[in-house]
C-alpha atoms as a PDB file:
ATOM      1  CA  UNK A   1      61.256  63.115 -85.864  1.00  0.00           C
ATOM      2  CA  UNK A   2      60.841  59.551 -87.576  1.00  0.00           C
ATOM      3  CA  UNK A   3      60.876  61.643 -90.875  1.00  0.00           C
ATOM      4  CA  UNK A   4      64.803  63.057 -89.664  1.00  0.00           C
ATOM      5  CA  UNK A   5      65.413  59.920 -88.484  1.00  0.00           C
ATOM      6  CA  UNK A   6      64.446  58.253 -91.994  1.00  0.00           C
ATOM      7  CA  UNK A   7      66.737  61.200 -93.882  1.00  0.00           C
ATOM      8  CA  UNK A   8      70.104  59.847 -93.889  1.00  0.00           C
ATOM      9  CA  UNK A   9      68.480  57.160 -96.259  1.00  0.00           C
ATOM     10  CA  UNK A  10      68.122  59.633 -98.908  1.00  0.00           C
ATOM     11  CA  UNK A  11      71.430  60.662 -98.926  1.00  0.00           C
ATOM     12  CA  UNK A  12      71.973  63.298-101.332  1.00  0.00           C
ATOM     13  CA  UNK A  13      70.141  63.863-104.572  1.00  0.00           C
ATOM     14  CA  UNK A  14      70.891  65.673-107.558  1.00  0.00           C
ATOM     15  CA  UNK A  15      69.442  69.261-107.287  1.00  0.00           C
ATOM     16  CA  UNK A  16      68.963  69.141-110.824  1.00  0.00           C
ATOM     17  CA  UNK A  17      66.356  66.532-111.402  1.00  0.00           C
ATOM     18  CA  UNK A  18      63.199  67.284-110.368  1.00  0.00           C
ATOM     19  CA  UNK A  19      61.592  65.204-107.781  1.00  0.00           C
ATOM     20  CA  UNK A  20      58.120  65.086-105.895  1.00  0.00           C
ATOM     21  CA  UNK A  21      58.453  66.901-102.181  1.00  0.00           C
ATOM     22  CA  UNK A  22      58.089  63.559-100.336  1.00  0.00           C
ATOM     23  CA  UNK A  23      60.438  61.493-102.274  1.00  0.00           C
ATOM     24  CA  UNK A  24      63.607  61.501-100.206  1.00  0.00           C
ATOM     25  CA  UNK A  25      61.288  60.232 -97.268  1.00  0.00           C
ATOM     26  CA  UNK A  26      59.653  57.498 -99.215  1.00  0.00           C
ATOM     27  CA  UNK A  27      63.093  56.353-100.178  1.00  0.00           C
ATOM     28  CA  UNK A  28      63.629  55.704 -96.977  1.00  0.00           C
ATOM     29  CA  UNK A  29      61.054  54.310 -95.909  1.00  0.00           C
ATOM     30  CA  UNK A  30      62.011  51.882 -99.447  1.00  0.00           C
ATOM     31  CA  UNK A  31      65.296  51.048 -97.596  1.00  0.00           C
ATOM     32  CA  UNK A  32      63.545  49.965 -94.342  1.00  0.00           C
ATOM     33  CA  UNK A  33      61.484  47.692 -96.244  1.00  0.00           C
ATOM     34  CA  UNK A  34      63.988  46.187 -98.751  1.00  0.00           C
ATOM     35  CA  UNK A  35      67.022  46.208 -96.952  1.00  0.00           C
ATOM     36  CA  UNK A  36      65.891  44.819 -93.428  1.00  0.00           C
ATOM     37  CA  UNK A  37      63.230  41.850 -95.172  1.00  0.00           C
ATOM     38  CA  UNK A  38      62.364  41.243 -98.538  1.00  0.00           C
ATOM     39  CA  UNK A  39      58.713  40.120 -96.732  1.00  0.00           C
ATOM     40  CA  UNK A  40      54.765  40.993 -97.092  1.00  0.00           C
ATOM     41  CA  UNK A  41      54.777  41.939 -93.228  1.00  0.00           C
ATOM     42  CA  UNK A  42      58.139  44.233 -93.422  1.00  0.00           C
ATOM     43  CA  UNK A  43      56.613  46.222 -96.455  1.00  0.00           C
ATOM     44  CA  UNK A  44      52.709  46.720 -94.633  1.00  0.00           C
ATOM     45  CA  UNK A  45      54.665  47.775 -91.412  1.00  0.00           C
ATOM     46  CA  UNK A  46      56.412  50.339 -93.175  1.00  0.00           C
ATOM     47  CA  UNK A  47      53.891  51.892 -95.458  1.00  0.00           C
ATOM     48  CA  UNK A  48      51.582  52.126 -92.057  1.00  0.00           C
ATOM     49  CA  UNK A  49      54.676  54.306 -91.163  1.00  0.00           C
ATOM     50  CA  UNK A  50      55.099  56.396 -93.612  1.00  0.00           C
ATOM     51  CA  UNK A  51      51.355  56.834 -93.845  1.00  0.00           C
ATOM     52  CA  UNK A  52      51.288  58.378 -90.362  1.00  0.00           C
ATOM     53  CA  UNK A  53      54.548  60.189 -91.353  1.00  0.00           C
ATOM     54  CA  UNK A  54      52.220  61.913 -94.060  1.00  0.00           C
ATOM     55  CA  UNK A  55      54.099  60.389 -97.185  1.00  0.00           C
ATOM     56  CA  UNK A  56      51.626  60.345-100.030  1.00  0.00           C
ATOM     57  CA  UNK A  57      53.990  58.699-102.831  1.00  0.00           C
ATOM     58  CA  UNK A  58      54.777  55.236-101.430  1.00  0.00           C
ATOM     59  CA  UNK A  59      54.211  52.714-104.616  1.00  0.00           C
ATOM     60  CA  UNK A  60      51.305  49.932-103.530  1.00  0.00           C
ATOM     61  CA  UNK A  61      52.987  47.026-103.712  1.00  0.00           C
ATOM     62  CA  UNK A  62      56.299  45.708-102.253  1.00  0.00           C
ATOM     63  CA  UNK A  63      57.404  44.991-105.601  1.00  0.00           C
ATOM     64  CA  UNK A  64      56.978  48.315-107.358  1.00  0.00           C
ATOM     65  CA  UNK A  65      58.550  49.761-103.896  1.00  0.00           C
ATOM     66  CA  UNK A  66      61.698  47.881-104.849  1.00  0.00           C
ATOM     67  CA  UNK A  67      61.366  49.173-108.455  1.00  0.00           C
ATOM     68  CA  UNK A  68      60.879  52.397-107.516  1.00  0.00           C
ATOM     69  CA  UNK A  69      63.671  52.591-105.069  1.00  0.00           C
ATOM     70  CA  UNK A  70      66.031  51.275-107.831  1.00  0.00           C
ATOM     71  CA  UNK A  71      65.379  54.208-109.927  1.00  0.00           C
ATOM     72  CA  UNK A  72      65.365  56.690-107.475  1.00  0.00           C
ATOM     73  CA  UNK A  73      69.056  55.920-106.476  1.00  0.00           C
ATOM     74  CA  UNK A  74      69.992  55.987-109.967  1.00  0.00           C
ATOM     75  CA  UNK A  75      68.371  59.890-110.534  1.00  0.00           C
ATOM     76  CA  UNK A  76      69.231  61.175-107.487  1.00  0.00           C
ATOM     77  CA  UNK A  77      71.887  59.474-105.024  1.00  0.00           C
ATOM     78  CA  UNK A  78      75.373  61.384-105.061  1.00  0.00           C
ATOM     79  CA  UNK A  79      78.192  61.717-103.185  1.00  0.00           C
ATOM     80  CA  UNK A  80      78.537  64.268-100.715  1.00  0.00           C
ATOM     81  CA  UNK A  81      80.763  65.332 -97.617  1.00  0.00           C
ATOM     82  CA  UNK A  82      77.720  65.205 -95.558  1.00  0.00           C
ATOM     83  CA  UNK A  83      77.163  62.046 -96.644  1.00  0.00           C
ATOM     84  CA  UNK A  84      80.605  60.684 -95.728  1.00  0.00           C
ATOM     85  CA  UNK A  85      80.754  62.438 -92.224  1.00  0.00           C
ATOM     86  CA  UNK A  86      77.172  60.130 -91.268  1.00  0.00           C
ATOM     87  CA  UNK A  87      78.504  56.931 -93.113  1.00  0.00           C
ATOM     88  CA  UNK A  88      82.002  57.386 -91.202  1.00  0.00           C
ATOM     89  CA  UNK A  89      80.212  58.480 -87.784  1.00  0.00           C
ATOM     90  CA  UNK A  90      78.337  55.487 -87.859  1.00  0.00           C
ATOM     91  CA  UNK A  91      80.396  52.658 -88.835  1.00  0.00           C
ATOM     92  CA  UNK A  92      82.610  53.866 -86.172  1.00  0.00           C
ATOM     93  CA  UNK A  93      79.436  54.003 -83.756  1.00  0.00           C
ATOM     94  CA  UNK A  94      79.160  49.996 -84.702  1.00  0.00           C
ATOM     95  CA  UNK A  95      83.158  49.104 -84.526  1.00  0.00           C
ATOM     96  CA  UNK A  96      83.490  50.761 -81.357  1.00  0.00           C
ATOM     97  CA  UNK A  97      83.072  47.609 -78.970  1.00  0.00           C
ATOM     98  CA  UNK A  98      85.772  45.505 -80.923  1.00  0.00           C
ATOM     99  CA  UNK A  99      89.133  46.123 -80.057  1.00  0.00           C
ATOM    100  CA  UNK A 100      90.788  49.241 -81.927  1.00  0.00           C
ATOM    101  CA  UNK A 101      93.197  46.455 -83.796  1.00  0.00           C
ATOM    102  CA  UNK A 102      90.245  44.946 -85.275  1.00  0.00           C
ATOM    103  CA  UNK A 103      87.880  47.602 -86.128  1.00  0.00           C
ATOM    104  CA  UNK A 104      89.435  47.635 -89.517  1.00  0.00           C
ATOM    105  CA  UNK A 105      88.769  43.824 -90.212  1.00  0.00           C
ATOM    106  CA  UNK A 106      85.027  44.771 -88.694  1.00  0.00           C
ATOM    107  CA  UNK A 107      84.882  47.837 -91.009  1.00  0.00           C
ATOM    108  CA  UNK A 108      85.584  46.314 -93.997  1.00  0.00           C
ATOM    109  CA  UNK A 109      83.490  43.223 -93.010  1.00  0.00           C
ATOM    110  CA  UNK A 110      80.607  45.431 -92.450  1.00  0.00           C
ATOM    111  CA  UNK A 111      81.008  47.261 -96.113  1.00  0.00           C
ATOM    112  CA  UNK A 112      80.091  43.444 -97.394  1.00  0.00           C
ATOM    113  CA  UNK A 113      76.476  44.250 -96.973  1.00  0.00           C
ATOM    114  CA  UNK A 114      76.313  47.474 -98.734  1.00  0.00           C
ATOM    115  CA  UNK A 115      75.906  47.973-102.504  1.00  0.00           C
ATOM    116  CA  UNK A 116      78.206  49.876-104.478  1.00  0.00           C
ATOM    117  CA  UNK A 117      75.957  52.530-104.902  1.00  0.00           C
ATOM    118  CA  UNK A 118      75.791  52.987-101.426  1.00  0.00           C
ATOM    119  CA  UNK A 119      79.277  52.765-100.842  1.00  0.00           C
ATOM    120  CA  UNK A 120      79.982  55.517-103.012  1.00  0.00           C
ATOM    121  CA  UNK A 121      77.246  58.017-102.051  1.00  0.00           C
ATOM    122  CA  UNK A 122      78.759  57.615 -98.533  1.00  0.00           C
ATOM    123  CA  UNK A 123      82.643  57.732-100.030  1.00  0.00           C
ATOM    124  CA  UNK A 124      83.918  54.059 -98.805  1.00  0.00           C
ATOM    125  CA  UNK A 125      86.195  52.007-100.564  1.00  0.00           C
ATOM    126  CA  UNK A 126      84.933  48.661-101.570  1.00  0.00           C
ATOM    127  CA  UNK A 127      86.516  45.797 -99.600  1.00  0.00           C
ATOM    128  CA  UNK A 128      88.728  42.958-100.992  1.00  0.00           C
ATOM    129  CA  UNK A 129      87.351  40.023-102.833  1.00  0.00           C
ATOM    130  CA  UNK A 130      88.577  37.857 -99.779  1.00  0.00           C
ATOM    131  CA  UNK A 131      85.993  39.713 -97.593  1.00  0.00           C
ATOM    132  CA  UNK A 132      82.854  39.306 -99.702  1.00  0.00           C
ATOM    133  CA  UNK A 133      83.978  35.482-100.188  1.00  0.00           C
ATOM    134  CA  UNK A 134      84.583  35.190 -96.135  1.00  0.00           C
ATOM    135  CA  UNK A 135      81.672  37.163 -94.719  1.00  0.00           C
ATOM    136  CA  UNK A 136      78.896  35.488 -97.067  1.00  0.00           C
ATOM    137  CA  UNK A 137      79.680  32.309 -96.310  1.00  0.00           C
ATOM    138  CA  UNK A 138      80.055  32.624 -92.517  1.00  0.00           C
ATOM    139  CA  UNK A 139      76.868  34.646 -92.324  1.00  0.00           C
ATOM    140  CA  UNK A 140      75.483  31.341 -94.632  1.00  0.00           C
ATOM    141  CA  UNK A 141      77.180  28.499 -91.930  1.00  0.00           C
ATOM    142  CA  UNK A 142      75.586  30.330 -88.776  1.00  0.00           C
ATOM    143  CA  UNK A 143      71.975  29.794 -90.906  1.00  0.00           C
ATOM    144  CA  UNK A 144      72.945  26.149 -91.287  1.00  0.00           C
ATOM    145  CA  UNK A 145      74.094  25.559 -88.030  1.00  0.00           C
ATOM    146  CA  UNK A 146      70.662  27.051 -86.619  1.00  0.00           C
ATOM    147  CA  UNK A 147      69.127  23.827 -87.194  1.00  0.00           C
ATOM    148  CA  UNK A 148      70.955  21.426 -85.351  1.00  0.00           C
ATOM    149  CA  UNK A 149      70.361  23.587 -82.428  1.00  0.00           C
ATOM    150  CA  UNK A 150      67.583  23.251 -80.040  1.00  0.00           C
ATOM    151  CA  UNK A 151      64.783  26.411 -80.023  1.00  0.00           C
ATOM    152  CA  UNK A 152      65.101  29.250 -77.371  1.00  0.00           C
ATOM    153  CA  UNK A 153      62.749  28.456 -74.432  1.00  0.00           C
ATOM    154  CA  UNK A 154      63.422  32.305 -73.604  1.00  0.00           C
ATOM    155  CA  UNK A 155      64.198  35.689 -74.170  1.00  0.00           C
ATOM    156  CA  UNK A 156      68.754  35.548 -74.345  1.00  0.00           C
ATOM    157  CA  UNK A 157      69.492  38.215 -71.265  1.00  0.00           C
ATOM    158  CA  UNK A 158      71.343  40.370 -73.675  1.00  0.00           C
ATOM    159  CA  UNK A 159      67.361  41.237 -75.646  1.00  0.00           C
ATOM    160  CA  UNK A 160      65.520  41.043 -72.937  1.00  0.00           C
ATOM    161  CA  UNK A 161      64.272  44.211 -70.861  1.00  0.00           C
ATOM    162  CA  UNK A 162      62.201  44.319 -67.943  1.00  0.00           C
ATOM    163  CA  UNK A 163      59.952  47.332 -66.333  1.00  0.00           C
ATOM    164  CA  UNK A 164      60.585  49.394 -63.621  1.00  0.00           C
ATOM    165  CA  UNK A 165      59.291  52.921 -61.834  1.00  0.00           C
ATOM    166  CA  UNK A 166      62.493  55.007 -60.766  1.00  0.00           C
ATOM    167  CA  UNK A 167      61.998  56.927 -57.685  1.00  0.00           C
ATOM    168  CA  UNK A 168      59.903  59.982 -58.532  1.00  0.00           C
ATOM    169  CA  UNK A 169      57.346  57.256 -59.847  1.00  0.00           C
ATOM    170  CA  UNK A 170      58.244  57.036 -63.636  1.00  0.00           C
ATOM    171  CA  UNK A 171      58.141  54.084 -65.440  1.00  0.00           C
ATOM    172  CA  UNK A 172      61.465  53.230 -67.284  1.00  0.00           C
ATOM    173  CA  UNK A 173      63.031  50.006 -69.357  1.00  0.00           C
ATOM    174  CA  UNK A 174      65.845  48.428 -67.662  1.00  0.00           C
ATOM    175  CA  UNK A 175      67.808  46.037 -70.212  1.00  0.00           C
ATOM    176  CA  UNK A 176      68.928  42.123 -68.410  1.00  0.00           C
ATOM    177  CA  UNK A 177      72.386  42.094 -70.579  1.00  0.00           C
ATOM    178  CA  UNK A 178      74.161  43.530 -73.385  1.00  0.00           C
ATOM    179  CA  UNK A 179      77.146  42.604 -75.605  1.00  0.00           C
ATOM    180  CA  UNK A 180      78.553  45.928 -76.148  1.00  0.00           C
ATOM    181  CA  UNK A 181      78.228  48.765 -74.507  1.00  0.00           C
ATOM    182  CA  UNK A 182      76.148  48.381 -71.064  1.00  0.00           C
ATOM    183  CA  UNK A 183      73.575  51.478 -71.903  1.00  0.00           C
ATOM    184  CA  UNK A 184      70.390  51.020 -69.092  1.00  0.00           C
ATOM    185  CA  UNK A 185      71.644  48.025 -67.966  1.00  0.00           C
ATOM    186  CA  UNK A 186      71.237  46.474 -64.592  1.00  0.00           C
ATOM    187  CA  UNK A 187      74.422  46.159 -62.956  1.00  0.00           C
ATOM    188  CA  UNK A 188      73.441  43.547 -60.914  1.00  0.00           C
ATOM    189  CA  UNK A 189      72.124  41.318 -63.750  1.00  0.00           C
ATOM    190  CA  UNK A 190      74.808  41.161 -65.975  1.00  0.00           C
ATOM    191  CA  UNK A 191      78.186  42.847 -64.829  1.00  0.00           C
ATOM    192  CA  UNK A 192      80.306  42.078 -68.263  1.00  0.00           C
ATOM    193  CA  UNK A 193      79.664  41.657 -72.067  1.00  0.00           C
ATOM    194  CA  UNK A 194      81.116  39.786 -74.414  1.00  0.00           C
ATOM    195  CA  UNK A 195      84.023  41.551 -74.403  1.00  0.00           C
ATOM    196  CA  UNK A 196      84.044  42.640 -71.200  1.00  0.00           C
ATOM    197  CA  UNK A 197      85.635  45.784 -72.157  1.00  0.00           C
ATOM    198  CA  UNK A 198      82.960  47.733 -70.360  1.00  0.00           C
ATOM    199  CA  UNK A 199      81.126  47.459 -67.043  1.00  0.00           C
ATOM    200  CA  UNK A 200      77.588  48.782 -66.258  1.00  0.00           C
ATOM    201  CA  UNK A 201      78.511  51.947 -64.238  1.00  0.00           C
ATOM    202  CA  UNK A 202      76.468  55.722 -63.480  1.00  0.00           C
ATOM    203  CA  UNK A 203      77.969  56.987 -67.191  1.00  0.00           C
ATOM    204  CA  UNK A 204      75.720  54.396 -68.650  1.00  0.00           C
ATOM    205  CA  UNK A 205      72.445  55.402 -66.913  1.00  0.00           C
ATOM    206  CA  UNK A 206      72.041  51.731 -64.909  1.00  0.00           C
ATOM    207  CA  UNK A 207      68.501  53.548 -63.741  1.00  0.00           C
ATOM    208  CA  UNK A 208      66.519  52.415 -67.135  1.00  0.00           C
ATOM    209  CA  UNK A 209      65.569  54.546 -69.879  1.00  0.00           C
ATOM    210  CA  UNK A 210      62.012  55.747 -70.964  1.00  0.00           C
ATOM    211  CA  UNK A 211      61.689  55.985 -74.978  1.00  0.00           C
ATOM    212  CA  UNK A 212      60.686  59.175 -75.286  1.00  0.00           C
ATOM    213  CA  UNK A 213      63.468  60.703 -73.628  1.00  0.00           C
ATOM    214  CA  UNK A 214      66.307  58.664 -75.312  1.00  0.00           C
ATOM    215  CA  UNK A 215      68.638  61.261 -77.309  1.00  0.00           C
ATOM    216  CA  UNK A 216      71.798  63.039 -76.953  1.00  0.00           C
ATOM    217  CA  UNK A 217      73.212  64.084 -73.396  1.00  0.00           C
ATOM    218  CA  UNK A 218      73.075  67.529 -74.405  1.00  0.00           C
ATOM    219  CA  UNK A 219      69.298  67.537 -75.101  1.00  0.00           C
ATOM    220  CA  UNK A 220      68.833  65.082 -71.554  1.00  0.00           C
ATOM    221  CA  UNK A 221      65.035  65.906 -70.272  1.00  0.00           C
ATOM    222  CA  UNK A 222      63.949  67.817 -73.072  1.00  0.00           C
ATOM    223  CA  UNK A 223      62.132  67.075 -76.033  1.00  0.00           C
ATOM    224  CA  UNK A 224      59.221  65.161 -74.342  1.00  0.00           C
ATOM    225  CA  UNK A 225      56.229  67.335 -75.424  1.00  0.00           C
ATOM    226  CA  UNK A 226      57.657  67.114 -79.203  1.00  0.00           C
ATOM    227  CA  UNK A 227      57.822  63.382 -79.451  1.00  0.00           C
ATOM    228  CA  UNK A 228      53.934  63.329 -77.926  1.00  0.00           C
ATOM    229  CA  UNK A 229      52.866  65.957 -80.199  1.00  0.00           C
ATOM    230  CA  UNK A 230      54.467  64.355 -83.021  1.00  0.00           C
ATOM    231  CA  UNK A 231      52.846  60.715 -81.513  1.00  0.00           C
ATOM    232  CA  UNK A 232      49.595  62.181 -82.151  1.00  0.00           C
ATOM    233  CA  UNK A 233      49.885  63.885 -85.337  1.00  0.00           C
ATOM    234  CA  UNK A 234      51.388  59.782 -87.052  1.00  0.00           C
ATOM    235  CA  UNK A 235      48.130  58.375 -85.304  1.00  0.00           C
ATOM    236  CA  UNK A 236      46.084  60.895 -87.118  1.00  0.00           C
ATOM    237  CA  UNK A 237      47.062  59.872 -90.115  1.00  0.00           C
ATOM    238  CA  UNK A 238      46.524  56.095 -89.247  1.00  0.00           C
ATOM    239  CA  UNK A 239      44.343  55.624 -92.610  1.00  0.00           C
ATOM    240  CA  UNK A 240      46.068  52.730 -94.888  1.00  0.00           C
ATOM    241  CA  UNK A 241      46.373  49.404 -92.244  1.00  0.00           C
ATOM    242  CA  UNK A 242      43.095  48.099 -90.510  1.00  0.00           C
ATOM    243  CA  UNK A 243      45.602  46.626 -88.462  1.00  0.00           C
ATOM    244  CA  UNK A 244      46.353  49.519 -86.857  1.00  0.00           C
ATOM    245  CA  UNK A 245      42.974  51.140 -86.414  1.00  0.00           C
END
């Protein structure tokens, strides 16, 4: 499942240059590395992944990753309409919260952080010059501001999750707070977000959730021998980290 989860990465390649079978997945395991932290730790995490995942062509170093990643997008990343009904689908999954007269400033605020290869694989216009002048420099004052402030002594409610058993004796996650949209929140613990647009309530499942059963409400309760059987099969191929051993 991590290996459909890691597809949308790939986006579409050219059919017409060849490519070895575990590519697609390798490039995207390349983008969790490179695109979440440029770090040592990011890049060992990830290779442990795709190890278990059973990807046999992930470069050795985080450097040749990068290199490698680079040159894949350039052989094989192309438009499609698949690719434009996922980048849509999702942008629109992270605008949601705002209110609908700003999820066009948040849209093209988000489109900052993507390259222009990406942009046009997924068919999204570039934003204006204003935006990647505005957005850069904000994101650069919060970093700057971060030191004047004191440290956390604790987890902010909106991160932190605590654990529960539901009735039938399961144990389930319950999240403190949110910002957004109140999924498995407590009710009692935080009744508004930050826009306080939406209210903890039964359509948000206020009970908790338990990992291996988070999906879509069509496919509620099912699914649970899959993600074990699929569990077992990454830890069997456990065999690059001796961190993970």
């Amino acid at each position: 499942m991590l290996r459909r989860a890691l597809s949308p990465y790939a986006l579409v390649r050219d059919p017409d240059v060849p490519t070895a079978p575990s590519s697609p997945s390798a490039s995207g395991v390349a983008c969790f590395v490179q695109e979440s932290a440029r770090t040592n730790g990011r890049y060992v995490f990830w290779r442990e992944v795709g190890a278990r995942m059973g990807i046999t062509d992930i470069p050795a170093t985080k450097g040749a990753l990068w290199d490698w990643k680079v040159d894949y997008e350039v052989k094989h990343v192309r438009y499609a309409d698949t690719n434009k009904q996922v980048g849509d689908s999702t942008m629109a999954l992270f605008v949601r919260p705002f209110p609908p007269f700003l999820r066009g400033v948040a849209t093209k605020a988000a489109s900052v952080f993507m390259d222009d290869t990406t942009l046009a694989a997924f068919g999204m216009p570039r934003a204006p010059l204003i935006y990647h002048l505005v957005v850069p420099a904000l994101i650069k004052l919060k970093g700057y501001a971060g030191h004047f402030m004191l440290p956390r002594t604790e987890i902010p409610p909106y991160a932190a999750v605590e654990e529960v058993v539901d009735d039938k004796g399961n144990k389930k996650y319950l999240r403190k707070g949110f910002l957004w949209e109140p999924w498995y929140v407590d009710p009692k613990a935080s009744p508004m977000g930050l826009f306080a647009f939406n209210r903890p309530g039964d359509k948000w499942h206020p009970g908790g959730f338990d990992p291996s059963t988070i999906g879509p409400e069509r496919l509620m309760d099912t699914g649970v021998e899959g993600v074990q059987r699929a569990a077992e099969e990454m830890r069997a191929q456990a065999v690059t980290c001796p961190f993970f051993h």
